[in-house]
Protein backbone atom coordinates (compact mmCIF):
# COMPACT_ATOMS: atom_id res chain seq x y z
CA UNK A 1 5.15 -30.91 12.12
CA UNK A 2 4.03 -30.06 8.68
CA UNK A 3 0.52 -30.48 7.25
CA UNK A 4 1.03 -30.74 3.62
CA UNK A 5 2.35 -34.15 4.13
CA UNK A 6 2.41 -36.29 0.37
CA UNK A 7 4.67 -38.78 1.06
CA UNK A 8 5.94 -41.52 3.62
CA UNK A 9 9.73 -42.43 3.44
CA UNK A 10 10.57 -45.00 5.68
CA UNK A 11 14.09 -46.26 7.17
CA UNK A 12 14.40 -49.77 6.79
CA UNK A 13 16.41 -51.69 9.40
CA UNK A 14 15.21 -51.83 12.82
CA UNK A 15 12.26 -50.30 11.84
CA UNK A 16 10.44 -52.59 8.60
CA UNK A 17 12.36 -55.32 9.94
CA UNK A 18 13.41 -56.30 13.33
CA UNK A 19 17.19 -56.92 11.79
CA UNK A 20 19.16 -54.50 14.53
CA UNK A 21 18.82 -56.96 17.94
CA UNK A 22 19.93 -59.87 15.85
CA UNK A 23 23.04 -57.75 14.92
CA UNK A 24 23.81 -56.16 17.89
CA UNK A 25 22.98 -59.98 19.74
CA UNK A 26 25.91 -61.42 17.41
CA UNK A 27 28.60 -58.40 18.46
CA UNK A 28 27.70 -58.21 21.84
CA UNK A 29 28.66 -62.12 21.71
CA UNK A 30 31.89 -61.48 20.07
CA UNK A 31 32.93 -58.69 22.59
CA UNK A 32 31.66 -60.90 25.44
CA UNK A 33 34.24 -63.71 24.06
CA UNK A 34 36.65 -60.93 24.02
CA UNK A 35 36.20 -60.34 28.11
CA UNK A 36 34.44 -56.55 27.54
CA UNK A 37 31.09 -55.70 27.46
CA UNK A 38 29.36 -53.90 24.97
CA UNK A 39 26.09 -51.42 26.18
CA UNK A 40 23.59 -50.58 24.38
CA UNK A 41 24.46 -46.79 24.72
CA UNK A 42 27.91 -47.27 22.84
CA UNK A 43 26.63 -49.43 20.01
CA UNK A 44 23.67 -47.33 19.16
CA UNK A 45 26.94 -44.83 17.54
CA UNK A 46 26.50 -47.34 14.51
CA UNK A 47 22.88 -47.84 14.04
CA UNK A 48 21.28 -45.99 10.74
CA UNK A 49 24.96 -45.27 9.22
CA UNK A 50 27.92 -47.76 9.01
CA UNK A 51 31.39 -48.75 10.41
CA UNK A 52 33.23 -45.20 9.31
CA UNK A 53 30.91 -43.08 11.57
CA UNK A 54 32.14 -45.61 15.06
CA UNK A 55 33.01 -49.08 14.59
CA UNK A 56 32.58 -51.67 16.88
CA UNK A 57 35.79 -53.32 15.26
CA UNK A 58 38.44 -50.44 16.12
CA UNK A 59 36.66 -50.08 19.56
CA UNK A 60 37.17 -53.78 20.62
CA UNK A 61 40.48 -53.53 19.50
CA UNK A 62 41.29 -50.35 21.77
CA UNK A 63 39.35 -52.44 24.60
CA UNK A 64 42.03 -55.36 24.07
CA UNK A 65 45.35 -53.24 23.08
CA UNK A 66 45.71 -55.07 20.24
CA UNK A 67 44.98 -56.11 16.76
CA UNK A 68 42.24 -58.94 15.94
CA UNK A 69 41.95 -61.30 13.26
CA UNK A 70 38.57 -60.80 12.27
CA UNK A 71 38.33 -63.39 8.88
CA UNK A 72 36.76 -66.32 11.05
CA UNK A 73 35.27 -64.09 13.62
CA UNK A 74 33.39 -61.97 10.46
CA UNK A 75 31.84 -65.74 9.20
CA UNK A 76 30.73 -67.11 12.32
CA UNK A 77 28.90 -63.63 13.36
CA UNK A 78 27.24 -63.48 9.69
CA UNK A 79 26.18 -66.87 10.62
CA UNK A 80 24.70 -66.12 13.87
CA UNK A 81 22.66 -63.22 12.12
CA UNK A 82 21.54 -64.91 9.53
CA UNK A 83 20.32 -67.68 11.74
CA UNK A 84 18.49 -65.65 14.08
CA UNK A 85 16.86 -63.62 11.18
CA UNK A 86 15.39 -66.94 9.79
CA UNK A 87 11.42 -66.69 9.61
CA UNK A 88 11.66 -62.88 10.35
CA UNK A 89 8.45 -60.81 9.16
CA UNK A 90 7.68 -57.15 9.37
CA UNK A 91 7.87 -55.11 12.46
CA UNK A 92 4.40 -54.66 13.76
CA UNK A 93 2.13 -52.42 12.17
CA UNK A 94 4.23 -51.56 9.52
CA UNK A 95 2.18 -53.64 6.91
CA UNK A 96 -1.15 -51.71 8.30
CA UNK A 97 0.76 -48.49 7.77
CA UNK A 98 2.63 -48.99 4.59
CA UNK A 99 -1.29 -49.98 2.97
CA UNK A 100 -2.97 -46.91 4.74
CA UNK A 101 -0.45 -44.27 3.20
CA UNK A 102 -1.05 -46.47 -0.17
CA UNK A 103 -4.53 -46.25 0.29
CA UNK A 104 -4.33 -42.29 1.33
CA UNK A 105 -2.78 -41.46 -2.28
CA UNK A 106 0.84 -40.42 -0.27
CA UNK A 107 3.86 -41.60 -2.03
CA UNK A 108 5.80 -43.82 0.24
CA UNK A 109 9.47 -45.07 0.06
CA UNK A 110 12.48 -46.69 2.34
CA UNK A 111 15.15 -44.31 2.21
CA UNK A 112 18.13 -46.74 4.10
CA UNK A 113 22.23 -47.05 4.90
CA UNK A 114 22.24 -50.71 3.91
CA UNK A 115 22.66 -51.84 0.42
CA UNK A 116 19.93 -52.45 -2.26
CA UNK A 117 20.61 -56.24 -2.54
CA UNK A 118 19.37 -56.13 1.83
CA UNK A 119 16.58 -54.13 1.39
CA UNK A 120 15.24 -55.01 -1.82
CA UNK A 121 15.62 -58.66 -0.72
CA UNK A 122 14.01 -58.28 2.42
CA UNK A 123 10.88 -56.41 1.46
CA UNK A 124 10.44 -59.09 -1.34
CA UNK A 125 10.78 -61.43 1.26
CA UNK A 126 8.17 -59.96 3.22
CA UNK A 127 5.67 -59.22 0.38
CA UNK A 128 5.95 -55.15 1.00
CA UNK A 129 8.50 -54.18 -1.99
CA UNK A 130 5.40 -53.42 -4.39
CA UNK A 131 3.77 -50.93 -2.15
CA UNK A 132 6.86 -48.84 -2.63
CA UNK A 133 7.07 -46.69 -4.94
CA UNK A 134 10.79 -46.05 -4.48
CA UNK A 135 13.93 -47.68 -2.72
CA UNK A 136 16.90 -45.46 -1.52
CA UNK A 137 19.90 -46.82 -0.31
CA UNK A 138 23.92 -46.73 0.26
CA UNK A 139 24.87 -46.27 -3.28
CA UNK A 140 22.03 -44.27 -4.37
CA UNK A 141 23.57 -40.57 -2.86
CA UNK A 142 27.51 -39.73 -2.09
CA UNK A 143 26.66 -40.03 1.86
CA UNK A 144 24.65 -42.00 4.13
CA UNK A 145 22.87 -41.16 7.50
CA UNK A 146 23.29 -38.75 9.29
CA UNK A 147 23.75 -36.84 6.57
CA UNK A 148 20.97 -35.90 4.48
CA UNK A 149 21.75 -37.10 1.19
CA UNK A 150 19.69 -40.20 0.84
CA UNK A 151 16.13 -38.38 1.92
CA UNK A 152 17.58 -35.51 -0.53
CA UNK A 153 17.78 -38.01 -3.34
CA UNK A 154 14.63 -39.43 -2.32
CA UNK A 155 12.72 -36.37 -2.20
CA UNK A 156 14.18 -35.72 -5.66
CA UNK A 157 12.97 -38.83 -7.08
CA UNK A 158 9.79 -38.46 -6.04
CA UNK A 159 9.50 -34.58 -7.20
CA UNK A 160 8.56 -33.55 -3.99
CA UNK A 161 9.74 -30.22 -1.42
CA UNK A 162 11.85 -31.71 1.32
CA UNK A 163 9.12 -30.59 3.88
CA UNK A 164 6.93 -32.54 2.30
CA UNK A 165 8.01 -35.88 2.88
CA UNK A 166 7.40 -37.14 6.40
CA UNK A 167 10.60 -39.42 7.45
CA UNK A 168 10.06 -42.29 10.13
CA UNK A 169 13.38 -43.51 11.91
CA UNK A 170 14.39 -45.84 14.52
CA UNK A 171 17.72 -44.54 15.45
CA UNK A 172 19.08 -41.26 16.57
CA UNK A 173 21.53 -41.15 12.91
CA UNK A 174 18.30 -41.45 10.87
CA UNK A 175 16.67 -38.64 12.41
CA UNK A 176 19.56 -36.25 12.53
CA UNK A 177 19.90 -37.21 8.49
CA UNK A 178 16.05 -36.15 8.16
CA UNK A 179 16.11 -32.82 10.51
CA UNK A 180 19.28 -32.01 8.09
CA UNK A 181 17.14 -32.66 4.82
CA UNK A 182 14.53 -30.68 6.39
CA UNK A 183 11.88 -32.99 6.77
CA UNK A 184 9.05 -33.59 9.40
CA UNK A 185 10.07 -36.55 11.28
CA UNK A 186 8.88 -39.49 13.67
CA UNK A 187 10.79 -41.83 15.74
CA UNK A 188 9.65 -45.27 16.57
CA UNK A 189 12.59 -46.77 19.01
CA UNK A 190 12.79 -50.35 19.11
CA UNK A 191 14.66 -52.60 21.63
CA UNK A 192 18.18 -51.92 20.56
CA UNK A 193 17.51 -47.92 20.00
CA UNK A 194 15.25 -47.21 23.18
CA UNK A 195 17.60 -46.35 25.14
CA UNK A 196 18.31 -43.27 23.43
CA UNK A 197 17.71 -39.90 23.57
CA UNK A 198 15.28 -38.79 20.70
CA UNK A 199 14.64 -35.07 21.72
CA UNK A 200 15.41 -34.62 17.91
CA UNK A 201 12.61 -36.51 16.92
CA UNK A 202 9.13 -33.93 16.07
CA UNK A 203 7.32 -36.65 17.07
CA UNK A 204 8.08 -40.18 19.43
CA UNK A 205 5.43 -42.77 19.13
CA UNK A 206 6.07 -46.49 20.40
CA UNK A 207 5.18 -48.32 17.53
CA UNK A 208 4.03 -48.25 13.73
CA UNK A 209 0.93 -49.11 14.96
CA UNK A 210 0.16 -45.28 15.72
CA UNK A 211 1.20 -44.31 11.86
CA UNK A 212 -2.62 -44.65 10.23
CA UNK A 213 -3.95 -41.91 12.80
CA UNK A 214 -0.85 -39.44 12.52
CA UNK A 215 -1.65 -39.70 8.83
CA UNK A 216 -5.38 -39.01 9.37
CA UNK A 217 -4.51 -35.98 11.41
CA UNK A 218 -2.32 -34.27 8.59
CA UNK A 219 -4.79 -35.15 6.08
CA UNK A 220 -7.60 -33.35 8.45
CA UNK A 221 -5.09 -30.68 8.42
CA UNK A 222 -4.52 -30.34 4.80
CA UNK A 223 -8.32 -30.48 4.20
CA UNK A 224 -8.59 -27.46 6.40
């Protein structure tokens, strides 16, 4: 991993905010209604990018042999995820972390998949969106994860070197879109994405919780 670390970027779902296990709660309901099951394994193809990379959609409907009328089905599992998101704070550690990079004089950003009205909202929501210095999402770049795009564009913002910019991911799509951008990485799986394999990953920790002292370490590094 490299030592002249100057800024944080940060995914943002599953890993600021706990928002994957209410999603993947709601589909695994709707395929469960449908008579199929839905692992883990298969609907981690979808986590960090979106519906054109493998969609749960087109895969239920090869499961049943037939098309699916998803208007109502679309509303009630918004509903679900919505409810079960009520009350939700930050993931923990990731306020500690977030305010040590701050207080370290790193840059530090949320480079995400998801639109800027989800993530913007959310870290309002939570109180964090002023302790970033930047916001990257969907729109923001011509691709999302896994390619590297959105980190490019981030880096770019910030005026930084790609290898300077230390990414932290909870899915295997995030990572693959930072090795591409050619930037350090760490991967902090959570309930939905520990089950994968993260051999991409420089670095596996088990929660943000371990972010102040990896930042310590670089800055010992950089000192000497």
């Amino acid at each position: 991993m490299q030592s002249s670390i100057l800024a944080l970027l940060y995914d943002f779902d599953g890993l600021i905010v706990d928002t994957e296990w209410p999603i993947y709660q709601a589909w695994l309901q709707t395929f469960r209604d449908h008579g199929h099951p839905l692992p883990l394994e298969v609907f981690n193809q979808c986590i960090g990018t979106d519906f054109e990379t493998w969609s749960p959609k087109t895969h239920l409907e090869d499961l049943v042999g037939s098309p699916i009328d998803w208007s109502s089905l679309d509303d009630a599992r918004q509903a679900s995820i919505e409810k079960n998101l009520e009350g939700a704070g930050p993931m923990p550690g990731i306020p500690e972390a977030v305010k040590h990079a701050r207080a370290s004089g790193l840059s530090i950003g949320v480079v995400s998949s998801s639109s800027h009205r989800w993530v913007d909202g959310w870290l309002h929501k939570i109180g964090l969106l002023e302790h970033f210095d930047i916001t990257v999402c969907r729109d923001d770049a011509p691709r999302i994860k896994p390619a590297p795009d959105l980190y490019l564009e981030a880096a770019q913002r910030l005026g930084l070197q790609p290898a300077s910019c230390l990414v932290i991911e909870d899915s295997v799509n995030g990572i693959k879109a930072a090795r591409a951008a050619g930037m350090p990485n760490v991967a902090i799986p959570n309930r939905v994405t520990s089950c994968c394999d993260f051999s991409l990953a420089d670095q596996r920790i088990a929660s943000a919780h371990d972010l102040p002292g990896i930042m310590d370490r670089l800055g010992e590094q950089t000192r000497s």
